[in-house]
Protein backbone atom coordinates (compact mmCIF):
# COMPACT_ATOMS: atom_id res chain seq x y z
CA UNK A 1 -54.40 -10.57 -25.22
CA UNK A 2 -54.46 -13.97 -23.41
CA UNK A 3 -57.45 -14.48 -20.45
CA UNK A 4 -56.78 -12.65 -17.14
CA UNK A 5 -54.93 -15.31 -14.44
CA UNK A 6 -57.46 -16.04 -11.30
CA UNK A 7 -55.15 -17.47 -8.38
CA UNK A 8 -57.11 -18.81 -5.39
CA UNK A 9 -54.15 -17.38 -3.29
CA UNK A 10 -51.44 -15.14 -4.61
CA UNK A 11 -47.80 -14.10 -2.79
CA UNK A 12 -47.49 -10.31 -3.64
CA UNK A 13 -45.01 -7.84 -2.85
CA UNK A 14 -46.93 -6.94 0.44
CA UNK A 15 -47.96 -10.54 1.28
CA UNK A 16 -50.63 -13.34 0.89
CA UNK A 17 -53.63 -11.86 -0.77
CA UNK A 18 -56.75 -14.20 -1.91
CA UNK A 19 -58.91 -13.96 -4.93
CA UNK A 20 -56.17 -12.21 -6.92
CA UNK A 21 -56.89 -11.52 -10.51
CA UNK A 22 -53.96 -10.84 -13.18
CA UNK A 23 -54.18 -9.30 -16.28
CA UNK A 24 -51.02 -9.80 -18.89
CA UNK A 25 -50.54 -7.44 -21.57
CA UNK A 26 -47.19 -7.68 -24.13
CA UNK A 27 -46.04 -10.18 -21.47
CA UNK A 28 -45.92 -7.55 -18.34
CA UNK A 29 -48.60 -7.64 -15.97
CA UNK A 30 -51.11 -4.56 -16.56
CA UNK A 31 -53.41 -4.70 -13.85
CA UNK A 32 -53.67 -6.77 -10.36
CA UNK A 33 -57.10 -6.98 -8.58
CA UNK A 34 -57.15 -8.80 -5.07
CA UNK A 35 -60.34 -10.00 -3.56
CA UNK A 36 -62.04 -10.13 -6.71
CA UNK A 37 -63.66 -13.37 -7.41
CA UNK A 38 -63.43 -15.34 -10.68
CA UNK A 39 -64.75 -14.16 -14.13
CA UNK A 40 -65.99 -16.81 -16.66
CA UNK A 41 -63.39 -16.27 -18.68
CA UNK A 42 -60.29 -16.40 -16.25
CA UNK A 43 -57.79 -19.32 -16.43
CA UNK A 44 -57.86 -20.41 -12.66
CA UNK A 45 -55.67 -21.81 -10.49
CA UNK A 46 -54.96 -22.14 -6.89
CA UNK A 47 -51.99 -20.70 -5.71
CA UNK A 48 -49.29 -18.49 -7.27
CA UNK A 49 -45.78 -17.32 -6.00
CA UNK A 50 -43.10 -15.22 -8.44
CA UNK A 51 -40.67 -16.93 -10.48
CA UNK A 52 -37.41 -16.76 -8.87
CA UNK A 53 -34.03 -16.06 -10.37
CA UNK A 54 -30.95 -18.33 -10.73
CA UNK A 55 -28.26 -16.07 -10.00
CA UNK A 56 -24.90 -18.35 -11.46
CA UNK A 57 -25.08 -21.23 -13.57
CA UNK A 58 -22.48 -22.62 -16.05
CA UNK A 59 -25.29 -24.62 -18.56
CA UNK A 60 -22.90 -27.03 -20.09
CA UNK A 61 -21.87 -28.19 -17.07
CA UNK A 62 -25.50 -30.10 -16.96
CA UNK A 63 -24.28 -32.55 -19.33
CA UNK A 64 -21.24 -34.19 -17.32
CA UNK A 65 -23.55 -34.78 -14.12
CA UNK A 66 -22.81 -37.63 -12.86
CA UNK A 67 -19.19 -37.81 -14.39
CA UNK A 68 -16.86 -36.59 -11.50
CA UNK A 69 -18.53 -39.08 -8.84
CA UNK A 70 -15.41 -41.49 -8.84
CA UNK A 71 -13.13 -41.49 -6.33
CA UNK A 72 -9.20 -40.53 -7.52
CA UNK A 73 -6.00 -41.67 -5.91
CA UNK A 74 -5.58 -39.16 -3.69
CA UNK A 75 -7.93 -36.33 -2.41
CA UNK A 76 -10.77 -35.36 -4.47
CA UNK A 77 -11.82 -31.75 -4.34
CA UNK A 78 -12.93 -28.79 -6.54
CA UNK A 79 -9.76 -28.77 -8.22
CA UNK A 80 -9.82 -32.97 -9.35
CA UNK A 81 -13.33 -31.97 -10.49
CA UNK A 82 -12.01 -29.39 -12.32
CA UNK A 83 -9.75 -31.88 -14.43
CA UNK A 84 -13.20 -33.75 -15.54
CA UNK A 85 -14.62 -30.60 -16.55
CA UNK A 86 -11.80 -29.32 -19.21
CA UNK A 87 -11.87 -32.94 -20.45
CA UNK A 88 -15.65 -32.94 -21.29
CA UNK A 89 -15.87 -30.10 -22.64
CA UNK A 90 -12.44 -31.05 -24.96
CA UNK A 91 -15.04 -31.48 -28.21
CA UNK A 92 -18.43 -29.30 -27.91
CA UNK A 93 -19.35 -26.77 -30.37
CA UNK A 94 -22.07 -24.77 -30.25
CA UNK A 95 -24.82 -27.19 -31.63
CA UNK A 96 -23.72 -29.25 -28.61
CA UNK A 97 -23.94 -26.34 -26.43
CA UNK A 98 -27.32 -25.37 -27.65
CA UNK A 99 -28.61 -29.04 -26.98
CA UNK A 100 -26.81 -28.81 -23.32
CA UNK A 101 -28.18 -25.79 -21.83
CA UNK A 102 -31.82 -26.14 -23.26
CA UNK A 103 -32.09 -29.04 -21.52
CA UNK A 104 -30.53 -27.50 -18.23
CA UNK A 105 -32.98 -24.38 -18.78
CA UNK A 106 -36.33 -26.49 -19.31
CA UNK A 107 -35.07 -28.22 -15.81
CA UNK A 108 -34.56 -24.56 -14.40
CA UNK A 109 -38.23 -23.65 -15.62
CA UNK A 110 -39.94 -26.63 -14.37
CA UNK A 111 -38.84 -26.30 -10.57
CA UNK A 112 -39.68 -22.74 -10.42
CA UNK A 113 -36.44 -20.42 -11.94
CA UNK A 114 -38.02 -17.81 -14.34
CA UNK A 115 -34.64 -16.15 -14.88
CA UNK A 116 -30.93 -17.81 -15.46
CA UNK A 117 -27.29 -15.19 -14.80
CA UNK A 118 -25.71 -17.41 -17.15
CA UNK A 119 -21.83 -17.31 -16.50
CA UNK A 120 -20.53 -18.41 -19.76
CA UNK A 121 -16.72 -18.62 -20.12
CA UNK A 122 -16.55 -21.61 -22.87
CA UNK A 123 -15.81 -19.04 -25.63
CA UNK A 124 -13.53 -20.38 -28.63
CA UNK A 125 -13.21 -23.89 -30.93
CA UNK A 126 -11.82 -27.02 -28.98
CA UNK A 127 -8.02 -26.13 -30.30
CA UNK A 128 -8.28 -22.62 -28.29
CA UNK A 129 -9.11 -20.87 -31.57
CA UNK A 130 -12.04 -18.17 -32.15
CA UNK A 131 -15.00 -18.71 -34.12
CA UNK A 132 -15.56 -16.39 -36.94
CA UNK A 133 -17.91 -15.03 -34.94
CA UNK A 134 -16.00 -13.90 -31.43
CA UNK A 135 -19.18 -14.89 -29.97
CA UNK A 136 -20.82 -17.79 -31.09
CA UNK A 137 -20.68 -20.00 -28.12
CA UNK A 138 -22.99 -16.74 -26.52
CA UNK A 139 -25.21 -17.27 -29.35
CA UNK A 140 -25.63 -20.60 -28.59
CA UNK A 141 -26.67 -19.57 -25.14
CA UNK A 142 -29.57 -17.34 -26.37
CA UNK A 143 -30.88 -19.27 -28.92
CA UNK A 144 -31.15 -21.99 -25.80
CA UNK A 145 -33.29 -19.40 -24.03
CA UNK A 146 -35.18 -18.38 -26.94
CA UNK A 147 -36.25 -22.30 -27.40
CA UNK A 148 -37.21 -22.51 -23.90
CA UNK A 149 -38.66 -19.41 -23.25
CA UNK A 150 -36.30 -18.66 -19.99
CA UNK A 151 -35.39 -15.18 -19.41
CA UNK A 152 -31.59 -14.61 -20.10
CA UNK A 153 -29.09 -12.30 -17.89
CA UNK A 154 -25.61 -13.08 -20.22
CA UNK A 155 -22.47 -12.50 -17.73
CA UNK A 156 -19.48 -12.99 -20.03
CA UNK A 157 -16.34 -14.16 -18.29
CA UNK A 158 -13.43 -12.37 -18.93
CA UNK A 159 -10.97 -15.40 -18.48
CA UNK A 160 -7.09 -14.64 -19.04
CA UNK A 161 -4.79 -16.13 -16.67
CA UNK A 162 -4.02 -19.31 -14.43
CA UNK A 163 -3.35 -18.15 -11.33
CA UNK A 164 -3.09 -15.29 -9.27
CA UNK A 165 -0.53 -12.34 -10.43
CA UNK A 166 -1.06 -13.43 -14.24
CA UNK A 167 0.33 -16.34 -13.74
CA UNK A 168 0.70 -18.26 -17.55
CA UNK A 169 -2.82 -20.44 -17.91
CA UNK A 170 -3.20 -24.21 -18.67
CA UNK A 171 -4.07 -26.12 -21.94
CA UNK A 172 -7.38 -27.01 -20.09
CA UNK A 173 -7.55 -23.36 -20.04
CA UNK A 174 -7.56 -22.54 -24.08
CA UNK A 175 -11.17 -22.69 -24.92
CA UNK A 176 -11.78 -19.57 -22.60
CA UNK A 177 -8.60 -16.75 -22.96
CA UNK A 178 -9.17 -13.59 -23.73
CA UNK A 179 -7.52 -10.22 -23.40
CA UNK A 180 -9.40 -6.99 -22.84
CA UNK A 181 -9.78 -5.91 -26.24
CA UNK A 182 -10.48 -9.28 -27.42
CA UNK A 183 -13.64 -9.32 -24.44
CA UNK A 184 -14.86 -6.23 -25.53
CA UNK A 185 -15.40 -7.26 -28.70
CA UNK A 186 -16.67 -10.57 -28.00
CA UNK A 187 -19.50 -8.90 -25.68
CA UNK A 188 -20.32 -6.36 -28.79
CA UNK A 189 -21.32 -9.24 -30.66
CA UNK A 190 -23.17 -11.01 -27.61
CA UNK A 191 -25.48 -7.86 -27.34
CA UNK A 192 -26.53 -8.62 -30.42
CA UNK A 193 -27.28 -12.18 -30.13
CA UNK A 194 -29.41 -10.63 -26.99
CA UNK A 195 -31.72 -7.98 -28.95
CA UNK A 196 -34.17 -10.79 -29.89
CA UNK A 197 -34.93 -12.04 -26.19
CA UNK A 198 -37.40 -9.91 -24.41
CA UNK A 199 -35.70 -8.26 -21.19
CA UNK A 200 -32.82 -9.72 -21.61
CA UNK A 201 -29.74 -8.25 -19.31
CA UNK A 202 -26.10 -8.33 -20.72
CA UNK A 203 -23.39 -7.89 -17.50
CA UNK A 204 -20.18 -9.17 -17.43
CA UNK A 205 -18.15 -11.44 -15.44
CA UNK A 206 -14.52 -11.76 -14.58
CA UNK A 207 -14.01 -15.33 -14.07
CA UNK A 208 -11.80 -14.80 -10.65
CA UNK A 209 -9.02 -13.42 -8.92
CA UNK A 210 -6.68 -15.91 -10.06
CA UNK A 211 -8.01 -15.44 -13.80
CA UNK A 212 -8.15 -11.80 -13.55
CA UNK A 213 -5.23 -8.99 -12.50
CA UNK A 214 -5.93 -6.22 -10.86
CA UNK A 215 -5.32 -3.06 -13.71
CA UNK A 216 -7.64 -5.72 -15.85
CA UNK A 217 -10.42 -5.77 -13.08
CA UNK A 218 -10.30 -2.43 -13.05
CA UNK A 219 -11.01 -1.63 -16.49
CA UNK A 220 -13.82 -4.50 -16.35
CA UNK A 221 -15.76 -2.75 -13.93
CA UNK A 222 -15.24 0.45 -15.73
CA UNK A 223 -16.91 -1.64 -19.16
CA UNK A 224 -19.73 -2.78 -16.98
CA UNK A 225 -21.08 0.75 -16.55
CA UNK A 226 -24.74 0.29 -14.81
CA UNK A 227 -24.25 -3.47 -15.50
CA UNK A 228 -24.54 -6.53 -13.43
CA UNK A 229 -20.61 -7.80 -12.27
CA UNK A 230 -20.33 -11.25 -11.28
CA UNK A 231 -17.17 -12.88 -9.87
CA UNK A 232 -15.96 -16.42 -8.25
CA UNK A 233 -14.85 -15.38 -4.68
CA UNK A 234 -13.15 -17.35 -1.80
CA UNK A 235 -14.86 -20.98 -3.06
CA UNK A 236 -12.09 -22.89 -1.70
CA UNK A 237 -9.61 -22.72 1.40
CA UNK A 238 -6.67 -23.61 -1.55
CA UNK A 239 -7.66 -19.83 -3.16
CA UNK A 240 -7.54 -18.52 -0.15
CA UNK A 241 -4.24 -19.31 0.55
CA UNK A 242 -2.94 -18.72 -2.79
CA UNK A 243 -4.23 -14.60 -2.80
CA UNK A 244 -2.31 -14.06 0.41
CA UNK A 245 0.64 -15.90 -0.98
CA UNK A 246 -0.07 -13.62 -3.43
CA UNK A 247 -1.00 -9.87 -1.95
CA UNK A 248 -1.10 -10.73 1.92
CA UNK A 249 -4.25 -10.53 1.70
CA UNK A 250 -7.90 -12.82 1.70
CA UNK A 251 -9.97 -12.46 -1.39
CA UNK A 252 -12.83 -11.31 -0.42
CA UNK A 253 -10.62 -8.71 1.75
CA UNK A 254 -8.45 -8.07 -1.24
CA UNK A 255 -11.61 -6.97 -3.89
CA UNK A 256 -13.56 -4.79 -1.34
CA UNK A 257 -9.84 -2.80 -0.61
CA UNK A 258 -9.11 -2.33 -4.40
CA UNK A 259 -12.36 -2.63 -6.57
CA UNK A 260 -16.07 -0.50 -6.20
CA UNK A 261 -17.80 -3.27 -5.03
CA UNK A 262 -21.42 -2.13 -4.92
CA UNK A 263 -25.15 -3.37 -5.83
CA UNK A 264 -23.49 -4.37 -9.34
CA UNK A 265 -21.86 -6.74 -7.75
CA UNK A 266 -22.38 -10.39 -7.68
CA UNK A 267 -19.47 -12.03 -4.92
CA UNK A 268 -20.32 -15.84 -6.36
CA UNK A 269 -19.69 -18.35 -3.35
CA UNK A 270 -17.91 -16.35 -1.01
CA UNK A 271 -17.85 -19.17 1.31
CA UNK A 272 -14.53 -18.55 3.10
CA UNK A 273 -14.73 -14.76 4.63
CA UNK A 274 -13.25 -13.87 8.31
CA UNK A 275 -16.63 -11.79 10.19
CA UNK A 276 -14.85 -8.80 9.00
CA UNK A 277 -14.92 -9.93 5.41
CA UNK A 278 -18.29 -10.86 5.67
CA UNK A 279 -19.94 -7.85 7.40
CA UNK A 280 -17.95 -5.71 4.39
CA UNK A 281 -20.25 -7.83 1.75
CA UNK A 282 -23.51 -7.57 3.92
CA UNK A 283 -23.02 -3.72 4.05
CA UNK A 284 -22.05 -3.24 0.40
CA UNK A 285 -25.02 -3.59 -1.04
CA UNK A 286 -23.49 -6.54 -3.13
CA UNK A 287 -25.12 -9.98 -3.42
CA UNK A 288 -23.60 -13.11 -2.02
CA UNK A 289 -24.40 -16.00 -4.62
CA UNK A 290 -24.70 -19.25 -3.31
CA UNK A 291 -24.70 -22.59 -4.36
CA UNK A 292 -25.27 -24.66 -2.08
CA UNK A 293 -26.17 -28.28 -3.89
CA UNK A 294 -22.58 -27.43 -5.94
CA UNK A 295 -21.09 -26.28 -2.54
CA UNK A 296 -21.93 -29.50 -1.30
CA UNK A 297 -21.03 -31.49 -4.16
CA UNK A 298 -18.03 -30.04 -4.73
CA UNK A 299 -17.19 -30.56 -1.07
CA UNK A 300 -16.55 -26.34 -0.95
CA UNK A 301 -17.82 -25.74 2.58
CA UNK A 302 -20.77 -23.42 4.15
CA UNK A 303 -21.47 -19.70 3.58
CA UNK A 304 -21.40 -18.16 7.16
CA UNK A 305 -25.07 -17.02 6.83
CA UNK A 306 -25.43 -16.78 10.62
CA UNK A 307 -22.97 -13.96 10.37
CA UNK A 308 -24.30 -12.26 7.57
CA UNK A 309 -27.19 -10.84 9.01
CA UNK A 310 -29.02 -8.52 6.82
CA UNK A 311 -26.81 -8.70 3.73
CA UNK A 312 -28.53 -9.46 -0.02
CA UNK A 313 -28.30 -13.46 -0.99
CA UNK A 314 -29.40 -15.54 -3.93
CA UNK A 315 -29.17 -19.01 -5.34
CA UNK A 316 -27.54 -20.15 -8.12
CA UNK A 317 -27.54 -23.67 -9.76
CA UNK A 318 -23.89 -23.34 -10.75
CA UNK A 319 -22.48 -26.80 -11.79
CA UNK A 320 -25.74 -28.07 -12.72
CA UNK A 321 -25.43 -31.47 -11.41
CA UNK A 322 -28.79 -31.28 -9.71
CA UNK A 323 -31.43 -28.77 -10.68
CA UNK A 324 -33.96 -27.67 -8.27
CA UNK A 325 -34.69 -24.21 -6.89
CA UNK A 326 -36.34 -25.59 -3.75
CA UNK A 327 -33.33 -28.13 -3.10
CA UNK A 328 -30.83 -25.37 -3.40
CA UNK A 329 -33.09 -23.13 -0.70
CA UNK A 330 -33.59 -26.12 1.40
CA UNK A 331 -30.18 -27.10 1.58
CA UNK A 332 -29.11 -23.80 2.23
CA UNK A 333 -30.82 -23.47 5.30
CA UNK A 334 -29.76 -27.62 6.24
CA UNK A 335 -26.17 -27.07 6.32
CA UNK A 336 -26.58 -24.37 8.30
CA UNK A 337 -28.47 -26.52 10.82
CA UNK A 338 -25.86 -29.43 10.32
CA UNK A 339 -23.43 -26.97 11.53
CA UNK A 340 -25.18 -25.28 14.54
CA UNK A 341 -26.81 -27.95 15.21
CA UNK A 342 -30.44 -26.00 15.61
CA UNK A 343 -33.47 -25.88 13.47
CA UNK A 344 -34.84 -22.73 11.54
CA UNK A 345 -31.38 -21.27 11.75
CA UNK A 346 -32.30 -18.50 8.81
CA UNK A 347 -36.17 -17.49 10.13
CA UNK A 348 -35.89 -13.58 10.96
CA UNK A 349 -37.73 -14.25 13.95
CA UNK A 350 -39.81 -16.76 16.80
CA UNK A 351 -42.99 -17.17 14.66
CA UNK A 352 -41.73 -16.77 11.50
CA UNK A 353 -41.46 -18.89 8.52
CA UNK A 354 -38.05 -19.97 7.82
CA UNK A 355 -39.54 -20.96 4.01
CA UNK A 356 -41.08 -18.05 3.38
CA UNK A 357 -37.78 -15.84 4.84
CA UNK A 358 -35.20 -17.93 2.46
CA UNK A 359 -37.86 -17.52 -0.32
CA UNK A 360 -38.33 -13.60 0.18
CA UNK A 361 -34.23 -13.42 0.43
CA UNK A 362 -33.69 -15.27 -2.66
CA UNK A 363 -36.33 -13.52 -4.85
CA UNK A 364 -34.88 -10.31 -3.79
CA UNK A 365 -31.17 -10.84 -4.36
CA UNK A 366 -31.87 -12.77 -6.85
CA UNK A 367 -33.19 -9.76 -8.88
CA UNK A 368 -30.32 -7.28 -7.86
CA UNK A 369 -27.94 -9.69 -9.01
CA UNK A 370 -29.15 -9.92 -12.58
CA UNK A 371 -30.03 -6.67 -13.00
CA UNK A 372 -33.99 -6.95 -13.29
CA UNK A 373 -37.02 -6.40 -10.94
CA UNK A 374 -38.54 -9.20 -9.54
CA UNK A 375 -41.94 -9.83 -7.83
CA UNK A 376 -46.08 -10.40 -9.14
CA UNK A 377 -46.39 -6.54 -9.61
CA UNK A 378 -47.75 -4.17 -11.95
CA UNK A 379 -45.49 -3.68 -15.18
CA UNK A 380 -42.81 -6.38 -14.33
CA UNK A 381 -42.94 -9.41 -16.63
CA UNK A 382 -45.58 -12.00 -15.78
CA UNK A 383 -43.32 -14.86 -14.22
CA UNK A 384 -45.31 -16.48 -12.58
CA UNK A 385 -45.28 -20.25 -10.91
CA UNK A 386 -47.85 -22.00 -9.62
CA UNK A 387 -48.21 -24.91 -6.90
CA UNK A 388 -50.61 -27.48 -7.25
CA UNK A 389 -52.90 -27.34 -4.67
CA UNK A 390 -53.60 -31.15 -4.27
CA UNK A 391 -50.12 -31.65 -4.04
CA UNK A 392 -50.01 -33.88 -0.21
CA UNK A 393 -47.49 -31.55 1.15
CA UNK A 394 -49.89 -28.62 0.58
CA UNK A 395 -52.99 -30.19 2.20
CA UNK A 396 -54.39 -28.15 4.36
CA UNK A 397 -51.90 -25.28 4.17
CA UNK A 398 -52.14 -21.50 3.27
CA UNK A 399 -50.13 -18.14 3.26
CA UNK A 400 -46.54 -18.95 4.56
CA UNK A 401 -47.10 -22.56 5.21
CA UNK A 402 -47.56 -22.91 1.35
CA UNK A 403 -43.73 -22.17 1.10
CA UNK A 404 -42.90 -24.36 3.81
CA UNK A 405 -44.20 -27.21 2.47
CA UNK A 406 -42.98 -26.67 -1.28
CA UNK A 407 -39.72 -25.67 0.07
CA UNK A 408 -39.39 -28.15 2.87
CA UNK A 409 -41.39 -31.32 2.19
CA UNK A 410 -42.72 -31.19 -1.88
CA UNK A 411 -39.92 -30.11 -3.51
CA UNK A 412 -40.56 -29.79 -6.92
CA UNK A 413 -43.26 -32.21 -7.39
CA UNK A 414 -45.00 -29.12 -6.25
CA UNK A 415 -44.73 -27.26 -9.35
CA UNK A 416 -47.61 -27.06 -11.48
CA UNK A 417 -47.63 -24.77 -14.00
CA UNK A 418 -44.56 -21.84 -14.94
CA UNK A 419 -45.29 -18.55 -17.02
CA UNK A 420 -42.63 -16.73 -18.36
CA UNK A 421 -43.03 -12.88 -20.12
CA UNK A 422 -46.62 -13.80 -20.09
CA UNK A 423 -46.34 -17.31 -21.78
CA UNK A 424 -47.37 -20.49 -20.25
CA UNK A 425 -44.40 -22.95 -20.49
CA UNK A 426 -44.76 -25.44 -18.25
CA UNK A 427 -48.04 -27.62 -17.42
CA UNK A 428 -48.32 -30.30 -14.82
CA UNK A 429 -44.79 -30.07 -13.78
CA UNK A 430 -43.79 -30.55 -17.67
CA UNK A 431 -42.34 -27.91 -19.64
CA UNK A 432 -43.89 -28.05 -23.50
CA UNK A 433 -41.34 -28.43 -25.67
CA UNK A 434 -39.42 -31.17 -22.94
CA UNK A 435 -39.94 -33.93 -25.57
CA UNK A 436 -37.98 -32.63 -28.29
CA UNK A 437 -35.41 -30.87 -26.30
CA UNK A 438 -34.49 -33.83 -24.62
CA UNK A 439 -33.95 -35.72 -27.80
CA UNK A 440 -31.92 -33.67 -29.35
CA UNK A 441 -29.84 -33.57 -25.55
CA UNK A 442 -29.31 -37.54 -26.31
CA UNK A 443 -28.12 -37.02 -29.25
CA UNK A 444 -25.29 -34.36 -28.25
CA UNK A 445 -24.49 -36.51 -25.34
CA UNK A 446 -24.16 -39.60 -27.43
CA UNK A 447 -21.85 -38.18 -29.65
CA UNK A 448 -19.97 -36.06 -26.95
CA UNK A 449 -19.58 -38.77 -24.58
CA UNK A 450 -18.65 -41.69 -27.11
């Protein structure tokens, strides 16, 4: 059994509480004291906060950031980026893929994400063809979270067509087709991969109304059972206009009048809803997953959160092209201000703390969303993340404040140490094993990008 955890100041389910004592046992936390002070053989720090989950992320997207930043000949947008992505990805295999998304996961664990809903749709060989193993590219995925200690929710993408009514896919399309019977099996052997990770959650994700028809959807959900369900939603005003080209009717409209859309359910984006589509998804139960540094990179637009009132939210990294669980909070809350031109647009209330409110939110839907409990409390896992008290944004800060000035003004320079199931991985900002992994990341991106 490792030493009890002694945090100066701890953020627990009911609030701020000082002198907090933690004792791991098989990587869940056994027992929580609170205004107990400091025995000699406690690990001490100052201040703790729970690890927070990362509700969508595609992990080999981290290894073209950078790539799509040139401007075409005519209007760049989601789907010009789009045309980068199918062309990077034109030659990884799964030792590639392993390299890629360690990296992006050490990044995840060293700005405060405990947990990744990886939304993995890059399932067969660069000619479109299936590994022996229906689900190696999955395995590749795990053994990336097994290396870098980061919890793993899998969300395999069912992926079949190109465009809304089963429209005939692309060539860019190839590396991720499946039919049903095909997905089923592929997620058989990804369950697998999965029994070696502790808590590890497999859900399943179909890629998208335009990738998905609607007698397919519905036997998806059906396969999901208790499962998380993730799907893109309403990212762009092009979808948008394709579905009621399509059915006559908006996306987000279309899925809540034909599918069981309930707390399973991750709606991924869901930036363009009418107020009726949005109050539907705040009173479903259903988490919105946002995105916002890929929103705004990707030039998407911004969630109506002023609308949404009480409805469950996360954050996702998505694209990858900047990790930071702060900047996606911050930003959230910035384009919101950008567009009502106010401040503290997402506090509940006058007084409150607009950090601590979009920190609360996000731990909570965060958890719904990928199907796992979430919070410094007796017999979850021990993710745990600690801010370093000297940090200059900190100084002279406690209880809310402390998320504030992390959220708002540190960033992740405020990050000092990350456990994970019990297991210290990062130190000083710097996860352990950051050396190697990032190595062996050169090395795929030499050859990848040659």
């Amino acid at each position: 059994m490792n030493p009890p955890l002694h945090f100066g100041t701890a953020l627990l389910p009911d609030g701020w509480h000082d002198d907090v004592r933690v004792v791991v046992a098989g990587g869940r936390i056994a027992r929580i004291e609170t205004g107990m002070p400091p025995a000699p053989d406690d690990e001490r720090h100052a201040i703790a906060v729970p690890g927070l989950g990362n509700l969508h992320s595609h992990a080999f997207q981290r290894g073209m950031a950078g790539l799509a930043e040139r401007r075409g000949a005519g209007d760049d947008s989601f789907w010009t980026w789009r045309e980068v992505m199918y062309r990077f990805l034109e030659r990884m295999g799964p030792d590639d893929l392993v390299a890629i998304a360690a990296f992006a996961y050490v990044e995840m664990l060293e700005t405060g994400f405990t947990r990744v809903g990886e939304f993995h749709y890059l399932h067969h060989d660069p000619a479109g063809r299936g590994y022996a193993n229906p689900a190696a590219m999955s395995v590749a995925i795990a053994e990336a979270a097994a290396e870098t200690g980061i919890a793993l929710t899998l969300l395999p993408v069912f992926y079949a067509h190109g465009g809304f009514g089963g429209q005939e896919p692309t060539a860019g399309q190839r590396r991720f087709l499946l039919d049903l019977d095909g997905f089923a099996r592929l997620r058989d052997h990804a369950a697998r991969a999965l029994a070696f990770l502790p808590d590890a959650v497999l859900g399943l994700a179909p890629h998208s109304l335009r990738a998905t028809t609607p007698d397919e959807l519905t036997a998806l959900a059906a396969m999901a059972g208790t499962a998380p369900i993730h799907i893109h939603i309403a990212e762009q005003t092009r979808e948008v206009d394709d579905c009621l080209a399509w059915s006559g009717a908006r996306p987000v409209e279309w899925l809540f009048d034909h599918a069981p859309v309930d707390r399973r359910w991750c709606l991924v984006h869901a930036t363009h809803m009418t107020p009726d589509e949005t109050r539907r998804l705040a009173q479903s139960g259903a988490v919105a997953g946002l995105c916002p540094i890929t929103e705004a990179n990707l030039g998407d637009g911004l969630f109506p959160a002023r609308d949404y009132a009480d409805g469950a939210w996360g954050v996702g990294s998505d694209s990858n092209v900047l990790i930071d669980a702060a900047e996606e909070l911050r930003l959230y809350e910035y384009g919101q201000r950008l567009f009502h031109r106010g401040r503290n647009m997402l506090a509940p209330a006058p007084g409150t703390s607009t950090g601590a409110a979009l920190f609360g939110s996000a731990l909570a839907g965060g958890a719904t969303a990928l199907g796992t409990p979430a919070g410094i409390a007796v017999g979850h896992s021990a993710d745990l993340v600690t801010l370093a008290a000297d940090h200059p944004c900190l100084i002279g800060r406690s209880d809310d404040a402390l998320i504030d000035g992390w959220l708002f003004a540190a960033g992740r320079g405020a990050i000092d140490c990350v456990w994970r199931h019990g297991v210290k991985l990062v130190s000083g900002g710097r996860h352990h094993a950051r050396e190697a992994i990032v190595h062996r990341y050169r090395a795929a991106l030499s050859g990848l990008l040659e």
